[in-house]
Protein backbone atom coordinates (compact mmCIF):
# COMPACT_ATOMS: atom_id res chain seq x y z
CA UNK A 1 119.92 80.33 153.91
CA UNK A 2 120.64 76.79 152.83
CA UNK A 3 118.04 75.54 154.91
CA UNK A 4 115.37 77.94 153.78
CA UNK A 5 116.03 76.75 149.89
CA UNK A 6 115.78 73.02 151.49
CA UNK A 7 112.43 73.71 152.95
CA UNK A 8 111.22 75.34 149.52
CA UNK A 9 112.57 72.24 147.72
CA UNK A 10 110.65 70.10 149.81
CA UNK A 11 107.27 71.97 150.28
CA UNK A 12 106.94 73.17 146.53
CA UNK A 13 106.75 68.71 145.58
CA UNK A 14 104.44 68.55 148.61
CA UNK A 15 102.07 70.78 147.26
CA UNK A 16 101.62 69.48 143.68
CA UNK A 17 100.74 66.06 145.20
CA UNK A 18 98.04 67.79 147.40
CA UNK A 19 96.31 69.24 144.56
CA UNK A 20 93.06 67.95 143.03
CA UNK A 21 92.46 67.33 139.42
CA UNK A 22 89.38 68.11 137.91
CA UNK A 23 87.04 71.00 136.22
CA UNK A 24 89.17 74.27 135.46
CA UNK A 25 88.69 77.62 133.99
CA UNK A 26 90.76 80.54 133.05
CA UNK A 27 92.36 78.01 130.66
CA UNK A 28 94.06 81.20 129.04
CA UNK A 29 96.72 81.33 132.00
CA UNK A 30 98.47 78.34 130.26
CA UNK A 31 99.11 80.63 127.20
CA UNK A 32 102.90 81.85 126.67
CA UNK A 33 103.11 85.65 127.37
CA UNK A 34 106.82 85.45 125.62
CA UNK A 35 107.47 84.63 121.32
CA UNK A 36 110.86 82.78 123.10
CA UNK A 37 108.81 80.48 125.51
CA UNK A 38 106.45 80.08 122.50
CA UNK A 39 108.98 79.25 120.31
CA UNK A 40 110.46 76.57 122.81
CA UNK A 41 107.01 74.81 122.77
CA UNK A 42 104.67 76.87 124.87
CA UNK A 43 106.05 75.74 128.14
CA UNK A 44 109.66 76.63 129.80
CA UNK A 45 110.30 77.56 133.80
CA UNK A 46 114.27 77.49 132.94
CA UNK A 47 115.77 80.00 130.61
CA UNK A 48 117.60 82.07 131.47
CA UNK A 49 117.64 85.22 129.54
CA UNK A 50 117.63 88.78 130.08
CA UNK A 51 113.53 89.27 128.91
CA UNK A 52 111.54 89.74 131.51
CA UNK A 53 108.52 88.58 130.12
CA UNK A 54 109.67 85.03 130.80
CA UNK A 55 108.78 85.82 134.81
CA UNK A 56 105.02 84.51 133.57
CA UNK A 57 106.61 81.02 132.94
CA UNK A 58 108.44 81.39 136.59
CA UNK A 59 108.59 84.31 138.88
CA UNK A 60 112.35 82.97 140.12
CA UNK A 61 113.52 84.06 136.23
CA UNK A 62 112.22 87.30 136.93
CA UNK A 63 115.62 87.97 138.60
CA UNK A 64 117.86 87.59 135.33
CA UNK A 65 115.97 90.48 133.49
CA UNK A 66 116.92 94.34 133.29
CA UNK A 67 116.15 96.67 135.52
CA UNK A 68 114.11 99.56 133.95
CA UNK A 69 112.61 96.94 131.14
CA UNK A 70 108.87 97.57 129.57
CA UNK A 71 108.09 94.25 127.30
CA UNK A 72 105.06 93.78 125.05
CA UNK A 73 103.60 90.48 123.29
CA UNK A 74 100.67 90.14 120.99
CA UNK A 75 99.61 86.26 119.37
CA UNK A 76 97.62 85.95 116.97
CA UNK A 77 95.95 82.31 117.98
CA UNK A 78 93.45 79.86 116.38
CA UNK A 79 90.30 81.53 115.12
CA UNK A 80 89.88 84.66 116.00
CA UNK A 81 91.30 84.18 119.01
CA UNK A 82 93.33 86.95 119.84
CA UNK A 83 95.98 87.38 123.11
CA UNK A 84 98.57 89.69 124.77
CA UNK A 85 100.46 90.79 127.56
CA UNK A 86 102.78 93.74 128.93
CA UNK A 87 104.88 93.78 131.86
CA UNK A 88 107.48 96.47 133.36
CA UNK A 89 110.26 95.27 136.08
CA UNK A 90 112.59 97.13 138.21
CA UNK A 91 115.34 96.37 140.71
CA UNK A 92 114.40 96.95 143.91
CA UNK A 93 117.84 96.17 145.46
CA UNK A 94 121.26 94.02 144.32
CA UNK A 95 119.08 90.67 144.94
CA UNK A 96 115.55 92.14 144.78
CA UNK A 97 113.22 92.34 141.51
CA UNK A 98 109.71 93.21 140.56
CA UNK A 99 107.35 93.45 137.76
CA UNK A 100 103.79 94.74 136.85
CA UNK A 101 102.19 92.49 134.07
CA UNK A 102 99.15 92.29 132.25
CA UNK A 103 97.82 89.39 130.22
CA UNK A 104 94.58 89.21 127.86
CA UNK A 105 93.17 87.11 125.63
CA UNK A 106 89.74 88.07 123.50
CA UNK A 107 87.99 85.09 121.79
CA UNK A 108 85.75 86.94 119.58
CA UNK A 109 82.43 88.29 118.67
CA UNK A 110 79.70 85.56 118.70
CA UNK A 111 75.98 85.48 117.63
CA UNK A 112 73.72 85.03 119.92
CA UNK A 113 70.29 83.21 118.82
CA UNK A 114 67.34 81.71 121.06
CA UNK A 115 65.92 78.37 121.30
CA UNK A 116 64.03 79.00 118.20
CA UNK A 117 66.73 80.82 116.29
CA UNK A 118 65.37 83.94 116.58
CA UNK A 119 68.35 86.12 116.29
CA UNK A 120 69.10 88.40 119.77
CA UNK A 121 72.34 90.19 118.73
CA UNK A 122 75.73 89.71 119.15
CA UNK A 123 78.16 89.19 122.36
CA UNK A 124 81.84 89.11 123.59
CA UNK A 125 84.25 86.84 125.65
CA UNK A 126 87.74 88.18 126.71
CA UNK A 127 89.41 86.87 130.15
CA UNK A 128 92.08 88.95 131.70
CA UNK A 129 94.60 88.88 134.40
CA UNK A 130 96.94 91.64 136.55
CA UNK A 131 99.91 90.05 137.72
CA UNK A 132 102.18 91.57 140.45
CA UNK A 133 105.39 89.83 140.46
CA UNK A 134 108.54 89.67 142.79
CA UNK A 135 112.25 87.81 142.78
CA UNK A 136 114.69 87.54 145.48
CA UNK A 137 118.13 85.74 144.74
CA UNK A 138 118.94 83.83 147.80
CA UNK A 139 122.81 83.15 146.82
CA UNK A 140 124.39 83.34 143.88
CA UNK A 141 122.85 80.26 142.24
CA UNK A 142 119.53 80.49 143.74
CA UNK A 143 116.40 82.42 143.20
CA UNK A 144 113.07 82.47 144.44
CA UNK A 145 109.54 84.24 143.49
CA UNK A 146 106.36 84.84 143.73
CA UNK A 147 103.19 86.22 141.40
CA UNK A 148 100.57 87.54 142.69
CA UNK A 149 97.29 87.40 140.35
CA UNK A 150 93.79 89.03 139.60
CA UNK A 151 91.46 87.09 137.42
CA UNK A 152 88.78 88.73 135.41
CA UNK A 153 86.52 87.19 133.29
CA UNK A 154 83.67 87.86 131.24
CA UNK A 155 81.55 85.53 129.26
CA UNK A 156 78.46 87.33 127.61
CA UNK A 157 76.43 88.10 130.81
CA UNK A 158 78.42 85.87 132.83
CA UNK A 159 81.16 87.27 134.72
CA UNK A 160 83.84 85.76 137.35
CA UNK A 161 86.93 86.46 139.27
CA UNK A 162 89.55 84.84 140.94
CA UNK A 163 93.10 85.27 143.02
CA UNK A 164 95.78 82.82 142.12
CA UNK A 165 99.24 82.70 142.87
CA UNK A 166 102.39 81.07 141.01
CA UNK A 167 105.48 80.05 143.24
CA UNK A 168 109.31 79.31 141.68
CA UNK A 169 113.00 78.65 141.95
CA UNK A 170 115.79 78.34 139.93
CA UNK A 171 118.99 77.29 140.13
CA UNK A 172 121.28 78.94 137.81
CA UNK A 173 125.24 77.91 137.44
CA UNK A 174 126.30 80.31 134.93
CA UNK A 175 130.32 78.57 134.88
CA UNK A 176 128.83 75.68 133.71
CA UNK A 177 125.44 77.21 131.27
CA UNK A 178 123.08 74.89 133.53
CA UNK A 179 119.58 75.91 134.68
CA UNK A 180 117.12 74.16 136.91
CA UNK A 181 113.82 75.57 137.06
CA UNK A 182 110.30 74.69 139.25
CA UNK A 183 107.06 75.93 139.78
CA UNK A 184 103.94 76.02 141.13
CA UNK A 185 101.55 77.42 139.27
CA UNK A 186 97.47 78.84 139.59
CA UNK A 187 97.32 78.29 143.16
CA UNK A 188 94.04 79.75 143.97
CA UNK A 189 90.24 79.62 142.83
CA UNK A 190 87.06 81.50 141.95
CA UNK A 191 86.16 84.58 144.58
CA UNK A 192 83.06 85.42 142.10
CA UNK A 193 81.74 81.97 139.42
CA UNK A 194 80.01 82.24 136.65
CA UNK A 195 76.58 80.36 137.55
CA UNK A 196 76.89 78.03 141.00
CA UNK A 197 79.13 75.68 139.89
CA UNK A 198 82.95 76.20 141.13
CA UNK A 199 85.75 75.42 138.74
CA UNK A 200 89.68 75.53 139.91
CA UNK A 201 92.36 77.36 138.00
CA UNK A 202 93.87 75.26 135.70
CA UNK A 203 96.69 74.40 138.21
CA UNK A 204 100.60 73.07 137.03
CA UNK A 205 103.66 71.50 139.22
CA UNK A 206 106.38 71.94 136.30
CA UNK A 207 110.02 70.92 136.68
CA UNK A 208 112.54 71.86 133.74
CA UNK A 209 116.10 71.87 132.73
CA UNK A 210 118.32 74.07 130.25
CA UNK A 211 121.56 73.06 129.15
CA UNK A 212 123.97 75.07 126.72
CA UNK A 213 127.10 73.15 125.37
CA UNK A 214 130.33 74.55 126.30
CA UNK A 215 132.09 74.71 122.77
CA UNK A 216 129.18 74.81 120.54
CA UNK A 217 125.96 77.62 120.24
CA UNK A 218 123.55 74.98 121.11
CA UNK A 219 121.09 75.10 124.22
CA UNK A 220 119.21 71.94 125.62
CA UNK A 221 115.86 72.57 127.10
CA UNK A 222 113.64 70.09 128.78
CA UNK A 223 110.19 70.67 130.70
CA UNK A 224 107.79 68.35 132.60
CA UNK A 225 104.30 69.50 132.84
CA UNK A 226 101.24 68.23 134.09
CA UNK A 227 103.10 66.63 136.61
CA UNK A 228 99.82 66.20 138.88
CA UNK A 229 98.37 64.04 136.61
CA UNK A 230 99.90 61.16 135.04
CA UNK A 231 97.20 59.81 132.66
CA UNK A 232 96.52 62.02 129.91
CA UNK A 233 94.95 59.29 127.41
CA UNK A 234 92.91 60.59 124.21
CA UNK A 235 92.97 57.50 121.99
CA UNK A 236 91.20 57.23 119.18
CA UNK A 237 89.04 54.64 116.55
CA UNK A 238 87.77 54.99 113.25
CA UNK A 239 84.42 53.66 112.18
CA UNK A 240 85.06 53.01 108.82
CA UNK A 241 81.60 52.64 107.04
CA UNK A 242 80.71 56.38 109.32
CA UNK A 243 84.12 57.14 108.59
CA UNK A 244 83.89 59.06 112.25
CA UNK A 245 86.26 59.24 115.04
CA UNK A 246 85.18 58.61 118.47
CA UNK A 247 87.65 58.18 121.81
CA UNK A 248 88.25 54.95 123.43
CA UNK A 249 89.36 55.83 126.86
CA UNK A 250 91.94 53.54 126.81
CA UNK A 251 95.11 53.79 128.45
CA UNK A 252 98.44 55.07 126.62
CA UNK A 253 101.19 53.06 127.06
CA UNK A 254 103.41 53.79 129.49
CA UNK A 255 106.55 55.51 127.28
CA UNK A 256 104.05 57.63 125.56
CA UNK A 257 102.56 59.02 128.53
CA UNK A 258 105.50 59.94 129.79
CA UNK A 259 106.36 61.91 127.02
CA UNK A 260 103.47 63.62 126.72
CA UNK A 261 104.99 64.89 130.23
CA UNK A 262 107.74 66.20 128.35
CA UNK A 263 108.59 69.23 126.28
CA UNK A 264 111.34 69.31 124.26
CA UNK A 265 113.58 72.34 122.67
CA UNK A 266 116.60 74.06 121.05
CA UNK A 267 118.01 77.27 120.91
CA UNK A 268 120.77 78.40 118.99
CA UNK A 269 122.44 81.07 120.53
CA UNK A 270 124.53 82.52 117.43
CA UNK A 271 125.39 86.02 118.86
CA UNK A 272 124.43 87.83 121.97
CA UNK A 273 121.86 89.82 119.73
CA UNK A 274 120.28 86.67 117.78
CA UNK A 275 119.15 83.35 118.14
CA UNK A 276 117.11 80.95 116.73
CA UNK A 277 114.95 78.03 118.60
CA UNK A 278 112.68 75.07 117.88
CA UNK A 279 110.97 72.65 119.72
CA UNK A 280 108.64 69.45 119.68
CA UNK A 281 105.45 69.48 122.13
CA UNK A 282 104.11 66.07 122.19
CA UNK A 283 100.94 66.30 123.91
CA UNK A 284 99.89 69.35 121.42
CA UNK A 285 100.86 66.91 118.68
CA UNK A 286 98.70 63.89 120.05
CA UNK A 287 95.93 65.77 121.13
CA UNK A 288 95.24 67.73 118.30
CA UNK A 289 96.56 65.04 115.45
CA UNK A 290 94.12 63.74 112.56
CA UNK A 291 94.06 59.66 112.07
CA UNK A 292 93.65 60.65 108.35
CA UNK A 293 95.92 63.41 108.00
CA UNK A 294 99.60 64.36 109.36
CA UNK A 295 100.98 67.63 110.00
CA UNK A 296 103.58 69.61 112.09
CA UNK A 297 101.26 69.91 115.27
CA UNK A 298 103.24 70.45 118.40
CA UNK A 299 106.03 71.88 116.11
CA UNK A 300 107.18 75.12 117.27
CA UNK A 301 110.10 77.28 116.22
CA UNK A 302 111.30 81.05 116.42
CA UNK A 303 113.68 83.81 116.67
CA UNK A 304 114.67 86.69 118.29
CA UNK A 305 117.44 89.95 117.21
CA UNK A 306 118.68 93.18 118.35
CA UNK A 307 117.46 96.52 116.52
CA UNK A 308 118.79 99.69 117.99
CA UNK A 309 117.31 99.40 121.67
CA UNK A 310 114.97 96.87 121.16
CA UNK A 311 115.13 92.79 121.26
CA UNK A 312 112.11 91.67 118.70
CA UNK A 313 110.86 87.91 118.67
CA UNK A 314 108.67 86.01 116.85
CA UNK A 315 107.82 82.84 117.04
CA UNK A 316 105.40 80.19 114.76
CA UNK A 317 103.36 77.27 116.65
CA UNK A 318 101.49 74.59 115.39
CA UNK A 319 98.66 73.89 117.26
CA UNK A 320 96.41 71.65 114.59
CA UNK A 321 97.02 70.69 111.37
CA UNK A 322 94.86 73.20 110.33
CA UNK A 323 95.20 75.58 112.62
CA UNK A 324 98.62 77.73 113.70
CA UNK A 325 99.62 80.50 115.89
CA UNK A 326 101.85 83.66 115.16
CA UNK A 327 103.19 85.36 118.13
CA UNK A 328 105.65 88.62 118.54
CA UNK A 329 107.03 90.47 121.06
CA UNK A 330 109.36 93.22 122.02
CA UNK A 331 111.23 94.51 124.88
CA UNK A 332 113.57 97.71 125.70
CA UNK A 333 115.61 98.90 128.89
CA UNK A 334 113.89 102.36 129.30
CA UNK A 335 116.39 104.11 131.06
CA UNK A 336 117.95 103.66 127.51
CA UNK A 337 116.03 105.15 124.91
């Protein structure tokens, strides 16, 4: 067994460096599905908690959840951009998990007008995804998974679909409140395109760690994303008599694009049945920041209690300065109710 986790180690790195950048769709795949990932800055393939919902992050986590557990998220993002997702796991033996999920996300009724503004209606965009997920726990520290995924979307008159697949592990030492979490995720591409041009899923290789201190409530979470492309630059000049913005192209330096590699967060784990969370996002806050105005973009924070049978969360992300994102969620064991 320790050589099969080896292998996985080694082939999981392997792939990420094989990948291609370049033109992606489906964008809506790098959405949180959980209010607790959301809340922990969008991005998080290493808590460990008992939701299931945090198997869309990493299918390895899937293997920390209930059995019997039905889960439920709805955001309310920028615009009238609207998204959601369900998902139901079971135990399928001591070591064995899986989960049914679905995700959405609907962007909105548009007009639609001709090249001489004549007006022709309205129409819809919405994207959607079916996820079949399963976990295996190799020993006691380590677990392994895989998601399965069908990718619908639908564009006005243009439709597409596409198969992807997410791979994971995570190393769990519960004695010590230490996590380790990888994956692989959007592996895959475009069965049906929307015109004749093919675009990739928006592909990740993300590595993160979680670390809760032994005598205090406090939980230490770091993620690296984008980890198959290192220059993310998206500097910026102001032309003062236009008073317009316009990108250079030039080259961060080399601290702060490593850290827009990074994702940092917080939770406070006060009881078993509550905790709170924050996190800073620095990419979000770069890429979306105004030269001429500051705000709390890339700020994230949240929380999460027991009532009755149910764990709510909610969690409130900054994505612009003047635009933010409300997310909830719930989950129940329902064997229990």
């Amino acid at each position: 067994m320790r050589y099969k986790i080896l292998t996985l180690l080694l082939v999981l790195p392997a792939m990420a460096l094989l990948a291609q950048d370049g033109q992606s769709a489906f964008g809506f795949l790098r959405l949180p599905a959980s209010p607790y990932i959301a809340a922990l800055g969008g991005t998080n393939v290493s808590l460990v908690t008992s939701e299931n919902s945090t198997a869309y992050q990493n299918p390895a986590l899937l293997s920390h959840s209930f059995d019997k557990q039905f889960s439920l998220g709805y955001m309310n993002y920028v615009a009238d951009i609207n998204s959601g997702s369900a998902m139901y796991s079971k135990a399928a033996s001591p070591r064995a998990n899986w989960a049914i999920g679905m995700l959405f996300c609907s962007y909105g009724t548009f007009k639609e007008t001709s090249e001489i503004n004549e007006d022709l209606g309205t129409f819809t965009a919405q994207d959607m995804a079916l996820n079949g997920i399963y976990s295996y726990k190799f020993t006691d520290k380590w677990s392994g998974g895989i998601t399965g995924k069908a990718i619908y979307s639908a564009l006005a008159d243009y439709t597409s679909f596409a198969i992807g697949v997410d791979l994971g592990l995570n190393y769990y030492d519960e004695a010590h409140n230490f996590s380790l979490g990888m994956a692989l995720k959007n592996l895959g591409g475009q069965i049906v395109r929307y015109d004749n041009v093919y675009e990739s899923l928006p592909f990740d290789f993300q590595i993160g760690l979680s670390k809760k201190l032994a005598h205090a409530p406090f939980r230490f979470h770091t993620t690296l994303h984008y980890l198959t492309v290192w220059d993310m630059s998206l500097n910026r000049s102001t032309d003062a008599s236009t008073s317009t913005t316009a990108y250079t192209g030039s080259s961060d330096s080399f601290f702060k694009t490593l850290s827009k590699h990074c994702v940092f967060g917080v939770d406070v784990l006060l009881s078993k049945n509550f905790y709170l969370a924050l996190a800073y996002n620095p990419k979000t806050s770069d890429d979306f920041r105004l030269l001429e105005q500051k705000g709390m973009q890339g700020f994230s924070f949240g929380t999460g209690f027991k009532v009755s049978r149910f764990n709510v969360s909610a969690a409130y992300y900054s994505q612009h300065v003047n635009a933010s994102t409300l997310m909830v969620g719930i989950n129940t064991t329902i064997g229990k109710l």
